[in-house]
C-alpha atoms as a PDB file:
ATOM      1  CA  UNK A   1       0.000   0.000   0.000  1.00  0.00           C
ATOM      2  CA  UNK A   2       1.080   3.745  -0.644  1.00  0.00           C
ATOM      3  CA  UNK A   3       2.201   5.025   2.024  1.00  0.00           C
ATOM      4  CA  UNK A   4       1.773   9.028   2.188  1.00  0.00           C
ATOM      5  CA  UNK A   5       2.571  11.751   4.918  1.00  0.00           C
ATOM      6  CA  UNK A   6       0.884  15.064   5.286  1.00  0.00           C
ATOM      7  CA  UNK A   7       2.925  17.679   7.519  1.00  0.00           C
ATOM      8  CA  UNK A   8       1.556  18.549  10.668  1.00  0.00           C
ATOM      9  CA  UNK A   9       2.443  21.727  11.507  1.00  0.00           C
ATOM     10  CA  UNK A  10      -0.484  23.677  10.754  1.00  0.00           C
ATOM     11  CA  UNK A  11      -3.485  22.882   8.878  1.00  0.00           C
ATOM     12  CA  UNK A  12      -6.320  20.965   7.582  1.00  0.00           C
ATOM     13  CA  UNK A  13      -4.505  17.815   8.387  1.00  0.00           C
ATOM     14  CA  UNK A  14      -6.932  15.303   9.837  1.00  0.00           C
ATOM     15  CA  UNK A  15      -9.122  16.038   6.373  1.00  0.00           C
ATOM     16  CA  UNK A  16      -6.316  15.325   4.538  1.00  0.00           C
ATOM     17  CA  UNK A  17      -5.366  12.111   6.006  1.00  0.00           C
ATOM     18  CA  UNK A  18      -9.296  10.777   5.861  1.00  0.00           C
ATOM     19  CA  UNK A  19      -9.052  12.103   2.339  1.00  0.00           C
ATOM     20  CA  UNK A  20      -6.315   9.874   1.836  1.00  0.00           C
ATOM     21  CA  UNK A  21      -7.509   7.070   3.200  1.00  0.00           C
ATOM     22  CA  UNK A  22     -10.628   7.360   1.578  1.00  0.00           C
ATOM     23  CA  UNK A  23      -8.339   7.164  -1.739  1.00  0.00           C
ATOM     24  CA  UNK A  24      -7.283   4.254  -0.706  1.00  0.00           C
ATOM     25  CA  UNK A  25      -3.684   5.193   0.347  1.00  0.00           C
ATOM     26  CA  UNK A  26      -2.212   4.705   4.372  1.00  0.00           C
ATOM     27  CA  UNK A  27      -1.821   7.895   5.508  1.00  0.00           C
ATOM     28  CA  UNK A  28       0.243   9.236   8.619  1.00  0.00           C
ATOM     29  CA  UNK A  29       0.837  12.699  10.167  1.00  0.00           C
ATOM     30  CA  UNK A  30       4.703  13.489  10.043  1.00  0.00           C
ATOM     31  CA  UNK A  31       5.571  15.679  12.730  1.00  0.00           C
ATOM     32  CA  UNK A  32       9.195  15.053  13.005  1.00  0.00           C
ATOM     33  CA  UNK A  33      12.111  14.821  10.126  1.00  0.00           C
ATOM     34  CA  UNK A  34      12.487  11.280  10.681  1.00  0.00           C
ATOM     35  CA  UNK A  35       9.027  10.192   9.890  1.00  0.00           C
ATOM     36  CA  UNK A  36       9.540  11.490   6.004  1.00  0.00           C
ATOM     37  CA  UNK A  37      11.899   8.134   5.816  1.00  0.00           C
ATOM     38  CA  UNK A  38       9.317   5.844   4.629  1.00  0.00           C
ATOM     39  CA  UNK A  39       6.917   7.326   2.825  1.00  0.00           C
ATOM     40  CA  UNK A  40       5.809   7.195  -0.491  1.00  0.00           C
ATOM     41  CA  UNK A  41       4.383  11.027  -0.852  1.00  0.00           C
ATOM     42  CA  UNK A  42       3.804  13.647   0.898  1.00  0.00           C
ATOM     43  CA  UNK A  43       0.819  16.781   1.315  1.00  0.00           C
ATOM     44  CA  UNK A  44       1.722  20.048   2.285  1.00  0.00           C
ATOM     45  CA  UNK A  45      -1.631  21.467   3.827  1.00  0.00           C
ATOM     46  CA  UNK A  46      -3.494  24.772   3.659  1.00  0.00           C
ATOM     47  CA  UNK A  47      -2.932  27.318   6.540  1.00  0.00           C
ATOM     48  CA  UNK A  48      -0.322  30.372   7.077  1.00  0.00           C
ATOM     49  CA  UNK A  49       2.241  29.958   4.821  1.00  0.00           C
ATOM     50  CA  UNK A  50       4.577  32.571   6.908  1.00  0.00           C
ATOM     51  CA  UNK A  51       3.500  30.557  10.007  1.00  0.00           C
ATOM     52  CA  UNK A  52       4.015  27.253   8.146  1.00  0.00           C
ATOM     53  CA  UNK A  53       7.368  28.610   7.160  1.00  0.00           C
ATOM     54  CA  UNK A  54       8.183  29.790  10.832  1.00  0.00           C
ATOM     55  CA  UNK A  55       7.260  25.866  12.060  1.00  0.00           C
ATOM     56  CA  UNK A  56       8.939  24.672   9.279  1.00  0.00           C
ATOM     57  CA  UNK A  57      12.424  26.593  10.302  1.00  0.00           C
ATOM     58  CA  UNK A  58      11.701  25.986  14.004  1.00  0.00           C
ATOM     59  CA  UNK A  59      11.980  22.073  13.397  1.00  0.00           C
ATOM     60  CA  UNK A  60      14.783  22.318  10.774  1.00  0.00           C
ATOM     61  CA  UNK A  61      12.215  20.627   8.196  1.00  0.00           C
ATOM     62  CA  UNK A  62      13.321  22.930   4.894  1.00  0.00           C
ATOM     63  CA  UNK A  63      16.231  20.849   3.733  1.00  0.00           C
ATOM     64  CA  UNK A  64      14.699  17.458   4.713  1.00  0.00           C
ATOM     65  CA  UNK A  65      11.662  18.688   2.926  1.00  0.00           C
ATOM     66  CA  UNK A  66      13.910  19.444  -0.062  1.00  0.00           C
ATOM     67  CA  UNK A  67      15.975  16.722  -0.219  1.00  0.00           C
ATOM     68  CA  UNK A  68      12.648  14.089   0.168  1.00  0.00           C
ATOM     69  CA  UNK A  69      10.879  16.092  -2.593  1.00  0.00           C
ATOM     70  CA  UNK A  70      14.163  15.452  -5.318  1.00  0.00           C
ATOM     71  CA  UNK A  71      12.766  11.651  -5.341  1.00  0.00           C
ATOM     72  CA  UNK A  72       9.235  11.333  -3.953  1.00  0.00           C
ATOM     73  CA  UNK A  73       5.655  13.160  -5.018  1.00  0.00           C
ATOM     74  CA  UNK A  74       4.511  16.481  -3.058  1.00  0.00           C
ATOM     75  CA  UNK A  75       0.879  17.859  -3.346  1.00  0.00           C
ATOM     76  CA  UNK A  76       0.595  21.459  -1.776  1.00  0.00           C
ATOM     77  CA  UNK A  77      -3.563  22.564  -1.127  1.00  0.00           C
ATOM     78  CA  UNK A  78      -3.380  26.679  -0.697  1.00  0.00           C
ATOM     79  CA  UNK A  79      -0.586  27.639   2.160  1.00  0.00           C
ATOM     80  CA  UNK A  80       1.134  24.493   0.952  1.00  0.00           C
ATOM     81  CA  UNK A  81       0.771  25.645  -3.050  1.00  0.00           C
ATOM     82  CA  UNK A  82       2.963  28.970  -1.714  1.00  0.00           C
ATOM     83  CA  UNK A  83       5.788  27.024  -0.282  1.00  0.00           C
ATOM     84  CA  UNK A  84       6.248  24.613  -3.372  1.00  0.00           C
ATOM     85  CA  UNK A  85       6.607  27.915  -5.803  1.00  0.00           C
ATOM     86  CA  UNK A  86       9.864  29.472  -6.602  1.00  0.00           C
ATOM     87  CA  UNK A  87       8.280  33.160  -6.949  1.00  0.00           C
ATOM     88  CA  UNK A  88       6.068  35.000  -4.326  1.00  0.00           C
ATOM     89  CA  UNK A  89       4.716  38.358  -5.527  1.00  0.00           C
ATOM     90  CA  UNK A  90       6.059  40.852  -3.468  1.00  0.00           C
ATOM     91  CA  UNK A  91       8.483  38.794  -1.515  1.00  0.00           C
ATOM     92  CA  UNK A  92      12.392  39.068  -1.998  1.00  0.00           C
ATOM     93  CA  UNK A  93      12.088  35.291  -0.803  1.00  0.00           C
ATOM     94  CA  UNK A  94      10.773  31.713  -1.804  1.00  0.00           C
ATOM     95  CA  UNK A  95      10.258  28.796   0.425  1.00  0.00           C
ATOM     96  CA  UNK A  96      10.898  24.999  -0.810  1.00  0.00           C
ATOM     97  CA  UNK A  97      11.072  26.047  -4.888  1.00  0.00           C
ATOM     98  CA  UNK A  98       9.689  23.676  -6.018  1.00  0.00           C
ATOM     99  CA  UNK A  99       7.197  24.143  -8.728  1.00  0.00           C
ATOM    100  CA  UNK A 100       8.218  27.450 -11.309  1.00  0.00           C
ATOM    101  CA  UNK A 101       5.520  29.259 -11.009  1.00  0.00           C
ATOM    102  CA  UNK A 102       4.734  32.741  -9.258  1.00  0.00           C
ATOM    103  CA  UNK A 103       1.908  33.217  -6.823  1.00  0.00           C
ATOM    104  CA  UNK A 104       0.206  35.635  -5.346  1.00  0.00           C
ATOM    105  CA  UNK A 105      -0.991  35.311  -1.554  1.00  0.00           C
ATOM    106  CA  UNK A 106      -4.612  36.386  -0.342  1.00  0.00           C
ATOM    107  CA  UNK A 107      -5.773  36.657  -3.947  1.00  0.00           C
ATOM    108  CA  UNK A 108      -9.428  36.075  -3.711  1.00  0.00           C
ATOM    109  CA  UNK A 109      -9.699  38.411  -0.726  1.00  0.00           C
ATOM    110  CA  UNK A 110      -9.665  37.934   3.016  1.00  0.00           C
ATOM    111  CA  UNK A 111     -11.573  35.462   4.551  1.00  0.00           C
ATOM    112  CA  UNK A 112     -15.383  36.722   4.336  1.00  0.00           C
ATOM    113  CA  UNK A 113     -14.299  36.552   0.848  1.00  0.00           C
ATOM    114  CA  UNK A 114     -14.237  32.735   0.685  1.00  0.00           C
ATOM    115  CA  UNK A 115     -16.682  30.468  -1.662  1.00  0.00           C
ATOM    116  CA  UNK A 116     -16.838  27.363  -3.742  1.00  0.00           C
ATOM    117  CA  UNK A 117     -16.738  26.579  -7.168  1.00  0.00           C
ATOM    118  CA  UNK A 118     -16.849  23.416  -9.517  1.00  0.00           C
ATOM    119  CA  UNK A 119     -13.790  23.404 -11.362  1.00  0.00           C
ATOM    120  CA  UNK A 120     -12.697  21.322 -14.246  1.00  0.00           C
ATOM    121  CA  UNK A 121      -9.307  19.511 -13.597  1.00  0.00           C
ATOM    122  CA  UNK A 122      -7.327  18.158 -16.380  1.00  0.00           C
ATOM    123  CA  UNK A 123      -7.143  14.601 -15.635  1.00  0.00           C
ATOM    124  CA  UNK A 124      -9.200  14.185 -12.568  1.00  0.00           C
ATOM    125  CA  UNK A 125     -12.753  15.218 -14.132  1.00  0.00           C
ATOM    126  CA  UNK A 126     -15.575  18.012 -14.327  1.00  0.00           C
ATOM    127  CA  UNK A 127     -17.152  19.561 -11.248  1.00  0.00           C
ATOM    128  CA  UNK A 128     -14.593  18.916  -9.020  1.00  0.00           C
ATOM    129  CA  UNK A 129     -15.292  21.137  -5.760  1.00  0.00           C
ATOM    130  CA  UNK A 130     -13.097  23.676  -4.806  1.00  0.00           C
ATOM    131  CA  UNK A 131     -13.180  25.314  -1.248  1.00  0.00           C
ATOM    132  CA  UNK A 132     -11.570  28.409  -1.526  1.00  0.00           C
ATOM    133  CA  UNK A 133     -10.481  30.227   1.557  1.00  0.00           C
ATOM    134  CA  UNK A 134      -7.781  33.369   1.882  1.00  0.00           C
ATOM    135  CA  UNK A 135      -6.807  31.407  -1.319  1.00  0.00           C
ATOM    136  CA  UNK A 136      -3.449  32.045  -3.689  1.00  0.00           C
ATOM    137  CA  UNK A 137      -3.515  31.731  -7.411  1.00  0.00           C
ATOM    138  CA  UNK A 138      -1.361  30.820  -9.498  1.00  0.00           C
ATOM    139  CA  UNK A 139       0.263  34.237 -12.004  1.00  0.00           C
ATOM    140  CA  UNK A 140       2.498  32.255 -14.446  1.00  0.00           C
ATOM    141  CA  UNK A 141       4.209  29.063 -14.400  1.00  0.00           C
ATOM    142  CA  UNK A 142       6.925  28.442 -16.555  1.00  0.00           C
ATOM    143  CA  UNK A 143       7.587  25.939 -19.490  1.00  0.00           C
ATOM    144  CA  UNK A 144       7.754  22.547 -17.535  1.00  0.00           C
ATOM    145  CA  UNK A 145       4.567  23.086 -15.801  1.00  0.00           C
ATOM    146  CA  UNK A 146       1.395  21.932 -16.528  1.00  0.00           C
ATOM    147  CA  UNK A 147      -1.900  24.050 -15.911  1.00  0.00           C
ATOM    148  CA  UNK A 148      -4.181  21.814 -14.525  1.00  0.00           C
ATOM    149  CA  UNK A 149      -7.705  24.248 -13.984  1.00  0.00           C
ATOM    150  CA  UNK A 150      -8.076  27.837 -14.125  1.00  0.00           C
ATOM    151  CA  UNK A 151     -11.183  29.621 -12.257  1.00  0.00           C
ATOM    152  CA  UNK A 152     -11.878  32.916 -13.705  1.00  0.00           C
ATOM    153  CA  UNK A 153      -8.968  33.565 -15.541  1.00  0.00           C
ATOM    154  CA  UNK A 154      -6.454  32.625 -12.891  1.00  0.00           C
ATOM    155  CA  UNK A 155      -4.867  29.550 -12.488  1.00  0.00           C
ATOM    156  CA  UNK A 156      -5.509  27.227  -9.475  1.00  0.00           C
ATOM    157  CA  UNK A 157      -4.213  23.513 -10.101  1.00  0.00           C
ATOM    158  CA  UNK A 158      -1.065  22.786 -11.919  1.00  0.00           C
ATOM    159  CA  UNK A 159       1.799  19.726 -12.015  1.00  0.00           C
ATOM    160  CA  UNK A 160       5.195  19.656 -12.518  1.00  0.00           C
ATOM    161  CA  UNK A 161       6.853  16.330 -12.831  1.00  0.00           C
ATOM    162  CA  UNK A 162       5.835  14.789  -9.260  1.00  0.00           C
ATOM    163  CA  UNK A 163       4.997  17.755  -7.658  1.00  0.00           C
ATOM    164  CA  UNK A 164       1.095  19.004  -7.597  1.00  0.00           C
ATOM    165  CA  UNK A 165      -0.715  21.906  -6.252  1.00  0.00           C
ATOM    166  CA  UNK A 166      -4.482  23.414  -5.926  1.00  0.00           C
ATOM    167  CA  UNK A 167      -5.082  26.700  -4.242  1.00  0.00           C
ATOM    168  CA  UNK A 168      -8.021  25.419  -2.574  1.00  0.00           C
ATOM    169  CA  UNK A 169      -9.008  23.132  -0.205  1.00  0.00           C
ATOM    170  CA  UNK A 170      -9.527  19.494  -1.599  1.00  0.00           C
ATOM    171  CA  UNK A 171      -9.659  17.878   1.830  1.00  0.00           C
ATOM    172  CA  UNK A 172     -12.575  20.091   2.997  1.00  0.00           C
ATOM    173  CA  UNK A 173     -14.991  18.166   0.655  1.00  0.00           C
ATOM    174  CA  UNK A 174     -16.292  14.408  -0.134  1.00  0.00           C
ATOM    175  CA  UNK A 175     -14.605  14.962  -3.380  1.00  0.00           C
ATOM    176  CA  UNK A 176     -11.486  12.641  -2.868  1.00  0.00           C
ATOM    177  CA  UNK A 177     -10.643  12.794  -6.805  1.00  0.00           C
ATOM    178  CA  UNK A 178      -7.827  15.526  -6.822  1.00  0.00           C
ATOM    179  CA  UNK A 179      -6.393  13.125  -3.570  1.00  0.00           C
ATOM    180  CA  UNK A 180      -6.584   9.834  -5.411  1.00  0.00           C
ATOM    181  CA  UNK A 181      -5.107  11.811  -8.839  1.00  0.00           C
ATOM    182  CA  UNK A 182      -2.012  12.119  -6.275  1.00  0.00           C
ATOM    183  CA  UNK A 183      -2.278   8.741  -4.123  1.00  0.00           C
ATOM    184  CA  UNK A 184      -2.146   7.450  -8.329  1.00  0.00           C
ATOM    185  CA  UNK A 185       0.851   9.643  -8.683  1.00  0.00           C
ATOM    186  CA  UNK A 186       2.756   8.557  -6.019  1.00  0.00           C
ATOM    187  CA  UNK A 187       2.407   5.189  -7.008  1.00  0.00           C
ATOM    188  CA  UNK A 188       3.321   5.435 -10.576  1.00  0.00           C
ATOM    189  CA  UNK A 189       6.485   7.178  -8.708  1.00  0.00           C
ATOM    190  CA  UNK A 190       7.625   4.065  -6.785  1.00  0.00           C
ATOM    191  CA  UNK A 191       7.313   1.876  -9.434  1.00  0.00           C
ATOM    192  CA  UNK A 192       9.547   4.038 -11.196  1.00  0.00           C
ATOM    193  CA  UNK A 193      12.042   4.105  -8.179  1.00  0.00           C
ATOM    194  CA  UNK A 194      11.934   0.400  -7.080  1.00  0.00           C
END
């Protein structure tokens, strides 16, 4: 069985791990470096990204987090979508640099500003439900990245190699499609690497 971690510093992460499940993947919380050892994947979840990053620094988790993401799958859902890209709109500063693509933080609006929408997702289907809260978007990604749904003009899914991010909330629905799209993912990934 795939076995995939979501980060538990901040965050939706008891959604994302019954998402998981649900998508037929085992699914831990990894609170400490050593816990990325074994898996298979791993979801960065929504939250504060400067918080996240604070947590992140705190534990010494950004060069573990680096080094696990050269070989295995990461899927980033809004906070976690900002510290996979390699450009931040008005910051001097990225986080993980991951994905090449610029974001912008808060772009829907503050948090009364939050709604849903059904959102086509290349290769995970039509009406997928999107819970979108404080949320990024996506500006411009570069050549190597795929745009995976765009909501009004801006971008809010895309893939690059095995790396995948959505600047909504997956995990906040009964939609488990965009979480088995990366519990697939990871496993095409291991077969790769065993």
């Amino acid at each position: 069985m795939i076995k995939i971690g979501v980060l538990a510093l901040q965050g939706a992460v008891r959604e994302h791990i019954k998402a998981l499940r649900e998508s037929g993947a085992e699914a831990v919380s990894v609170k400490r470096i050593e816990e990325l050892n074994d898996l298979d994947g791993l979801v960065i979840p929504g939250g504060e990204s400067t918080a996240m990053r604070r947590l992140i620094d705190k534990y010494n988790f950004l060069e573990p987090l680096k080094e696990f993401a050269q070989e295995k799958p990461v899927f980033g859902t809004c906070a976690g979508l900002i510290l996979m890209a390699k450009r931040i709109q008005g910051q001097d500063h990225a986080h993980l640099e991951l994905i090449d693509m610029t974001v912008e933080r808060n772009a829907f609006g503050r948090q009364v500003d939050s709604f849903e929408a059904d959102l086509h997702i290349e290769g995970v289907g039509e009406d997928v439900n999107g819970v979108f809260i404080r949320a990024p978007y996506i500006v411009e990604v570069g050549e190597e990245v795929e745009v995976l749904s765009v909501h009004n003009d801006r971008i809010v899914a895309a893939k690059q190699g095995h790396f995948l991010c959505a600047a909504f909330h997956p995990e906040l629905t009964d939609d488990y499609r965009l979480h088995q799209f990366f519990v697939e993912m990871a496993s095409q990934k291991k077969k790769v690497i065993a």
